[in-house]
Structures are given as structure tokens and as C-alpha cells.
C-alpha atoms as a PDB file:
ATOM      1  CA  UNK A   1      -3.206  12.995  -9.820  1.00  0.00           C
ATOM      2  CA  UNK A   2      -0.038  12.611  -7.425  1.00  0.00           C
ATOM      3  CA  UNK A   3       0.313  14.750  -4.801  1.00  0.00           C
ATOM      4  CA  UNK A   4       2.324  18.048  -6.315  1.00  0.00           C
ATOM      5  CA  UNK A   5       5.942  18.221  -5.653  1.00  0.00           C
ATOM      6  CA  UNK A   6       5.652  15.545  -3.263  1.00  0.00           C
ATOM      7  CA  UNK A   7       9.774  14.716  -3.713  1.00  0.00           C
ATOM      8  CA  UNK A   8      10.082  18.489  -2.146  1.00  0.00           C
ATOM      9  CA  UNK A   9       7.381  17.884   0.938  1.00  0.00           C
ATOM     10  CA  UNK A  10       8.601  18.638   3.624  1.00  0.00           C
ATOM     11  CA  UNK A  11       7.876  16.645   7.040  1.00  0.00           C
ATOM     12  CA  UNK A  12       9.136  18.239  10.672  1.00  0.00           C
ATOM     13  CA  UNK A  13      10.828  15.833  12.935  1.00  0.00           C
ATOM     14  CA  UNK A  14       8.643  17.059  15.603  1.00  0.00           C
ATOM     15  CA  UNK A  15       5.546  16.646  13.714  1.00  0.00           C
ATOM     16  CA  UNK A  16       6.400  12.751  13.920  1.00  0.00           C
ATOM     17  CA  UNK A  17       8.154  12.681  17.433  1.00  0.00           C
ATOM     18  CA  UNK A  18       5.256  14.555  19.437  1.00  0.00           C
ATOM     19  CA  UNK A  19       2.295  14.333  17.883  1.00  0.00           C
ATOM     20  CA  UNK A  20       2.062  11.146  15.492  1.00  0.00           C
ATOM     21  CA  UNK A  21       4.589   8.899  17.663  1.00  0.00           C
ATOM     22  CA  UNK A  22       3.659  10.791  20.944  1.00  0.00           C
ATOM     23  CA  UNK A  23       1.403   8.926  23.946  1.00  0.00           C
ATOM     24  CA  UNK A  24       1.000  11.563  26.083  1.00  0.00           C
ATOM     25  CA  UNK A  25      -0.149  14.505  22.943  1.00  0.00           C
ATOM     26  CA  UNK A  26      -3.734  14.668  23.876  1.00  0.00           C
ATOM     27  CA  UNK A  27      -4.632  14.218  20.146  1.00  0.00           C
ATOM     28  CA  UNK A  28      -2.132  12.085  18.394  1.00  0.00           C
ATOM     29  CA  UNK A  29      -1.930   9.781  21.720  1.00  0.00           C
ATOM     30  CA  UNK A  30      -4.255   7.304  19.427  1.00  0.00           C
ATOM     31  CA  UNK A  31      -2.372   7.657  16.065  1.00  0.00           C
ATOM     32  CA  UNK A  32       0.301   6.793  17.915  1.00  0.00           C
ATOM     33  CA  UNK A  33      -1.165   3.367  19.398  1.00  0.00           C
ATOM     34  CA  UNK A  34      -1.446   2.352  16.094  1.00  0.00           C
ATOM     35  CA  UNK A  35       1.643   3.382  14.721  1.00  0.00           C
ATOM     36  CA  UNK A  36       3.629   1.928  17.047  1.00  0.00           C
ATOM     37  CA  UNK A  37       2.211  -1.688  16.388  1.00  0.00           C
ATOM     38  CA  UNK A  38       3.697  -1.670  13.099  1.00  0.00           C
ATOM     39  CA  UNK A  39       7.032  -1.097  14.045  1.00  0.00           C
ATOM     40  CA  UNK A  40       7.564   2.664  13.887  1.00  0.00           C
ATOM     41  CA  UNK A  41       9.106   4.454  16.976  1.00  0.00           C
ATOM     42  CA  UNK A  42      10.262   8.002  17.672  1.00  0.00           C
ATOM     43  CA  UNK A  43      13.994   6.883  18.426  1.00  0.00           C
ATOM     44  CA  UNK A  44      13.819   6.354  14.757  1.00  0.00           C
ATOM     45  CA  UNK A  45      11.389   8.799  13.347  1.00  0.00           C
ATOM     46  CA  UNK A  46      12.570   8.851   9.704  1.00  0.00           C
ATOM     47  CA  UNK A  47      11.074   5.267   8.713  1.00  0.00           C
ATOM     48  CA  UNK A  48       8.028   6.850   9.390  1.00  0.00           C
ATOM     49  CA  UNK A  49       8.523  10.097   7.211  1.00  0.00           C
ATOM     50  CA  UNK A  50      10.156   7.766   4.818  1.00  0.00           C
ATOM     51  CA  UNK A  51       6.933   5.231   5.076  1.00  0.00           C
ATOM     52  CA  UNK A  52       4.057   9.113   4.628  1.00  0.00           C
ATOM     53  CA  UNK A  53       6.530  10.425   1.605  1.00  0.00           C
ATOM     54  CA  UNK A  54       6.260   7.120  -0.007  1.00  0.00           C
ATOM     55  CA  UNK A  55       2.851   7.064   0.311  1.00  0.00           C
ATOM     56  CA  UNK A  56       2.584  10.695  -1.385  1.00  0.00           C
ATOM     57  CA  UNK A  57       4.559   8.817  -4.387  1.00  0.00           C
ATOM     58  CA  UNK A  58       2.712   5.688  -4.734  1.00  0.00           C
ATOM     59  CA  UNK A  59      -0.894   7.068  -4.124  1.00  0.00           C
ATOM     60  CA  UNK A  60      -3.257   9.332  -6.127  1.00  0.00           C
ATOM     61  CA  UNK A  61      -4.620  12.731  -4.287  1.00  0.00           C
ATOM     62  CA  UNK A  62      -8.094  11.501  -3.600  1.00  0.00           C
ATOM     63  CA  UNK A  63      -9.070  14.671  -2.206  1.00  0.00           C
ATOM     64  CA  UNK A  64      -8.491  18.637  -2.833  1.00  0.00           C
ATOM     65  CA  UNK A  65      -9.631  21.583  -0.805  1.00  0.00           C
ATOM     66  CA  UNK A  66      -8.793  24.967  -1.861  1.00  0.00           C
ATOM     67  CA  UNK A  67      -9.448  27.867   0.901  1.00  0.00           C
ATOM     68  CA  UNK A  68      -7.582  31.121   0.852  1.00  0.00           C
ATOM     69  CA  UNK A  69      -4.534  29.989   2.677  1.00  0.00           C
ATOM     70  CA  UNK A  70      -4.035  26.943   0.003  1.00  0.00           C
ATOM     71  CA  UNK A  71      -4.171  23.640  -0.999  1.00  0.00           C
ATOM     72  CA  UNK A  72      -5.518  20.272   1.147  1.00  0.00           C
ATOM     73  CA  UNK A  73      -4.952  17.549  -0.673  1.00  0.00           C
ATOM     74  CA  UNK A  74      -6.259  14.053   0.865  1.00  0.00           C
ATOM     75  CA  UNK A  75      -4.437  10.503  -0.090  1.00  0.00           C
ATOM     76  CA  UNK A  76      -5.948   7.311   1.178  1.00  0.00           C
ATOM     77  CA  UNK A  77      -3.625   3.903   0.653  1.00  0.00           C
ATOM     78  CA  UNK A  78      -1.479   1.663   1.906  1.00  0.00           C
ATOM     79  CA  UNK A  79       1.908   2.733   4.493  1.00  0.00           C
ATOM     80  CA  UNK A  80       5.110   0.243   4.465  1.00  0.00           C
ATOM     81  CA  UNK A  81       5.320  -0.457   8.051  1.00  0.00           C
ATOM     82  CA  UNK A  82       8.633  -1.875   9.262  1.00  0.00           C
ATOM     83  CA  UNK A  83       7.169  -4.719  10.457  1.00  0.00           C
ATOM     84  CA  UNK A  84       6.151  -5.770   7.127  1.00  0.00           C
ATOM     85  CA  UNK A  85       2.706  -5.231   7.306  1.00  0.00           C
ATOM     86  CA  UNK A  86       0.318  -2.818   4.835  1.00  0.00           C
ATOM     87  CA  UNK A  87      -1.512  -0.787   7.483  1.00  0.00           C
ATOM     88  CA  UNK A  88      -4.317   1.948   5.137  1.00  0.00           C
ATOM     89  CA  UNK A  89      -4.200   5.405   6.123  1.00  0.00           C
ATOM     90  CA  UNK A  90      -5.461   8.662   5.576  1.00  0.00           C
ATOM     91  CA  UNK A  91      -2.743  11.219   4.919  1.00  0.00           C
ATOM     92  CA  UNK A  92      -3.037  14.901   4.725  1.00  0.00           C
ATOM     93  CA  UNK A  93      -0.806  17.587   3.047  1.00  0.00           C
ATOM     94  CA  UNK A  94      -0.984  20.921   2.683  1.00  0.00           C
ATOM     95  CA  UNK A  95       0.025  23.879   0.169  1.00  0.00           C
ATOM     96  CA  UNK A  96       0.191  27.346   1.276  1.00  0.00           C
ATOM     97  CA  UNK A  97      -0.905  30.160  -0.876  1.00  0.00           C
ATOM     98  CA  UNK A  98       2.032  31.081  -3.115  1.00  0.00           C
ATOM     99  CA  UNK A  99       4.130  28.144  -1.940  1.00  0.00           C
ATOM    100  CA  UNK A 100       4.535  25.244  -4.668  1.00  0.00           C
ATOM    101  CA  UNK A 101       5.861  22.755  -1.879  1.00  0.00           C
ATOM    102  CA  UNK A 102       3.441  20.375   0.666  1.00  0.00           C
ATOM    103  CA  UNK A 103       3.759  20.305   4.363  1.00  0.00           C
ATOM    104  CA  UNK A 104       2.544  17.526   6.082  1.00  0.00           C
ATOM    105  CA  UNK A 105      -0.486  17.798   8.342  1.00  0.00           C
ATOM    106  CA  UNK A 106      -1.439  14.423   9.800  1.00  0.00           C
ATOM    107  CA  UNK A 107      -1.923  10.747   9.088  1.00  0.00           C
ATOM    108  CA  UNK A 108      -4.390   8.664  10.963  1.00  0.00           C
ATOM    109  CA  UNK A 109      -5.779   4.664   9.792  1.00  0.00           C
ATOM    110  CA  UNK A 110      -9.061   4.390   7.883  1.00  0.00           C
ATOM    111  CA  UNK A 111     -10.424   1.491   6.800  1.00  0.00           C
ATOM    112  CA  UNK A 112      -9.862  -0.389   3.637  1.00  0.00           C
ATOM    113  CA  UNK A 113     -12.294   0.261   0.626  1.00  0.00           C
ATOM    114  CA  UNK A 114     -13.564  -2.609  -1.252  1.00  0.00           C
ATOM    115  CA  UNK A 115     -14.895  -1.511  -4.351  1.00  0.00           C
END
């Protein structure tokens, strides 16, 4: 299952400027480390919302959580970095209650499964 209405997801600029591209947010200081070794930087934010709505499309939800505010869905797989490397990540999206569209949460690395 793809994650629903992921061409409608919506991702805040600030989401990705302070907190997943930011080194001095206490708590995406580290996502940021390794985001910016592939080539993504907050002077040009979008190839990175580009790079997490692509991975919405071209990964299945591996994950769902339902609680009564909504909908966590969980994708694990690979991000086009603009260096041209295939970093995997963890990327999390979110569904309020009587909202059909997902927000982005967060995105952090995980390692690769071998199966």
C-alpha cells in the first residue's frame, strides 16, 4: 500500500529549513549531519521535499498507527540525494482525524534490510 494521497502531502518549508536541515535544532541537529552529506542544503530546501515526496511515491507504507487524532503511516526506502547517492531512510507521515491529506513528520537514516 502507497502512502494515501501522497501527490496532496503537504511538507512546510520550515519543517525542512529548521529542523531536518537545521545544526543548531537540538533534535534534528543529527538528521541534518547526514542530510547535508548528500547534497541537500536549506538555501535550496525543495530538493529535499522533492527527494521525501518521491519517496512517499516510490515506497510501500510499511507501517500504520491509528490513535484518535489519525493516521501514522511509516515508509522505509531509498531518498535521491543530489549528489547521486541512495541514502535509506525512515520517513514518517501523518493523517489527522477527518483530514484525507498527509503531513510530514520527520525523516531520519536507518539501515538497509537485507532480506
Amino acid at each position: 500500500m502507497k502512502l494515501p494521497n501522497y501527490d496532496n502531502a503537504i511538507i512546510p518549508q520550515d519543517k525542512i529549513v529548521r529542523y531536518l536541515l537545521s545544526m543548531t535544532h537540538r533534535d534534528g541537529r543529527s538528521k541534518a549531519k547526514f542530510f547535508l552529506q548528500f547534497g541537500f542544503l536549506a538555501t535550496s530546501w525543495q530538493a529535499l521535499a522533492e527527494a521525501l515526496l518521491h519517496h512517499a511515491s516510490a515506497h510501500e507504507v510499511k507501517t500504520i498507527e491509528n490513535s484518535p487524532f489519525g493516521t501514522r503511516y511509516i515508509i522505509e526506502g531509498i531518498i535521491l540525494a543530489p549528489d547521486g547517492r541512495t541514502p535509506f531512510i525512515r520517513s514518517v507521515w501523518f493523517i489527522e482525524t477527518g483530514e484525507n491529506f498527509p503531513r510530514f513528520v520527520t525523516a531520519y537514516p536507518i539501515r538497509r534490510r537485507t532480506s
